[in-house]
C-alpha atoms as a PDB file:
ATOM      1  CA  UNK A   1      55.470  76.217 -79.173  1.00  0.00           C
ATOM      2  CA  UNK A   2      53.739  73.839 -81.913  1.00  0.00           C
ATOM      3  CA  UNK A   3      50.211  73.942 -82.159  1.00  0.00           C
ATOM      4  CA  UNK A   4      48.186  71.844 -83.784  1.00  0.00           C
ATOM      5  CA  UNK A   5      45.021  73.096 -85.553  1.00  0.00           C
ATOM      6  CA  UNK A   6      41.669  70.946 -85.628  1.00  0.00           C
ATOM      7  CA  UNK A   7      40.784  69.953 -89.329  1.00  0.00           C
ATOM      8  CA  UNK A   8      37.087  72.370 -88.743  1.00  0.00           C
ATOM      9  CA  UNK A   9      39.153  75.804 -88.562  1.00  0.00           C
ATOM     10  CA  UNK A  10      40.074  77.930 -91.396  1.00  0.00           C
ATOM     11  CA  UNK A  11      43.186  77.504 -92.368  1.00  0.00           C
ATOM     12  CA  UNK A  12      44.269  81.080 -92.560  1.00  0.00           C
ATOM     13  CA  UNK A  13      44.223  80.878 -88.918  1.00  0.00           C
ATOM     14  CA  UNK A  14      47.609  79.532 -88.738  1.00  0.00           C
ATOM     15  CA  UNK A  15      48.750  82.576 -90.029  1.00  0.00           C
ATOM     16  CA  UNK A  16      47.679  84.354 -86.547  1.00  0.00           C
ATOM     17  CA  UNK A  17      50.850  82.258 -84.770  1.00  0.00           C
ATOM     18  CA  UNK A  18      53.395  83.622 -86.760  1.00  0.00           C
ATOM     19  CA  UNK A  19      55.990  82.764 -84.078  1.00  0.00           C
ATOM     20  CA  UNK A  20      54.777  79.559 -83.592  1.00  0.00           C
ATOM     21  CA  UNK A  21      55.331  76.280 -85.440  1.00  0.00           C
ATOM     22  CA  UNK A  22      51.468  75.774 -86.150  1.00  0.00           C
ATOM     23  CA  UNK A  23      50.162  72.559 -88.578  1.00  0.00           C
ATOM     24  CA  UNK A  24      46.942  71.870 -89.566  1.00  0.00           C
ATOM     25  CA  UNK A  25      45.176  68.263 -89.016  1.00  0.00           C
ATOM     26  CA  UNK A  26      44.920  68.666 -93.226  1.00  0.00           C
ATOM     27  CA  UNK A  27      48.863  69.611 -93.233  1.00  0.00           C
ATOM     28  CA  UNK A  28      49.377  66.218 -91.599  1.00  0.00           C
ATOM     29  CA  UNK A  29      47.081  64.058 -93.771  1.00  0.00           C
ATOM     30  CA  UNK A  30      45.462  62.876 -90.416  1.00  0.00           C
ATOM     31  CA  UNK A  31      41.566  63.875 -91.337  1.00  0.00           C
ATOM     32  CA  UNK A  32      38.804  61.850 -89.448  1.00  0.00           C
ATOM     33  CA  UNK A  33      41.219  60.997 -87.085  1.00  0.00           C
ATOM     34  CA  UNK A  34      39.234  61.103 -83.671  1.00  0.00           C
ATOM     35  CA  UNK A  35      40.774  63.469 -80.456  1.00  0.00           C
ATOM     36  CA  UNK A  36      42.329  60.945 -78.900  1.00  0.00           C
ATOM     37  CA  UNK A  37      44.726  59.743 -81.500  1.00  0.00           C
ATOM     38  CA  UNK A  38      45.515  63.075 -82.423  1.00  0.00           C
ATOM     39  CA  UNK A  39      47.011  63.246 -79.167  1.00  0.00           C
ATOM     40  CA  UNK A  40      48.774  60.273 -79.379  1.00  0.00           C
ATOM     41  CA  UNK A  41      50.110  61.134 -83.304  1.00  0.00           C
ATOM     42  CA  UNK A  42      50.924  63.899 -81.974  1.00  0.00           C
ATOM     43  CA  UNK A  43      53.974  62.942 -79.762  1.00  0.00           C
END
């Protein structure tokens, strides 16, 4: 499963889905971006 973590969490949270391919909205350089085009970026 990838999961996608909003840019307000900590980021040591991703280390709590070990199994899971997790990325942070900061990993992806997509900051500011607004819900809906996450969603979009994101497929």
């Amino acid at each position: 499963m990838k999961l996608l973590l909003d840019e307000n969490l900590p980021k040591k949270l991703k280390l709590d889905f070990e199994i899971h391919d997790v990325f942070t909205v900061r990993d992806m350089n997509w900051q500011g971006i607004k819900n809906g085009e996450l969603f979009k970026l994101c497929f």
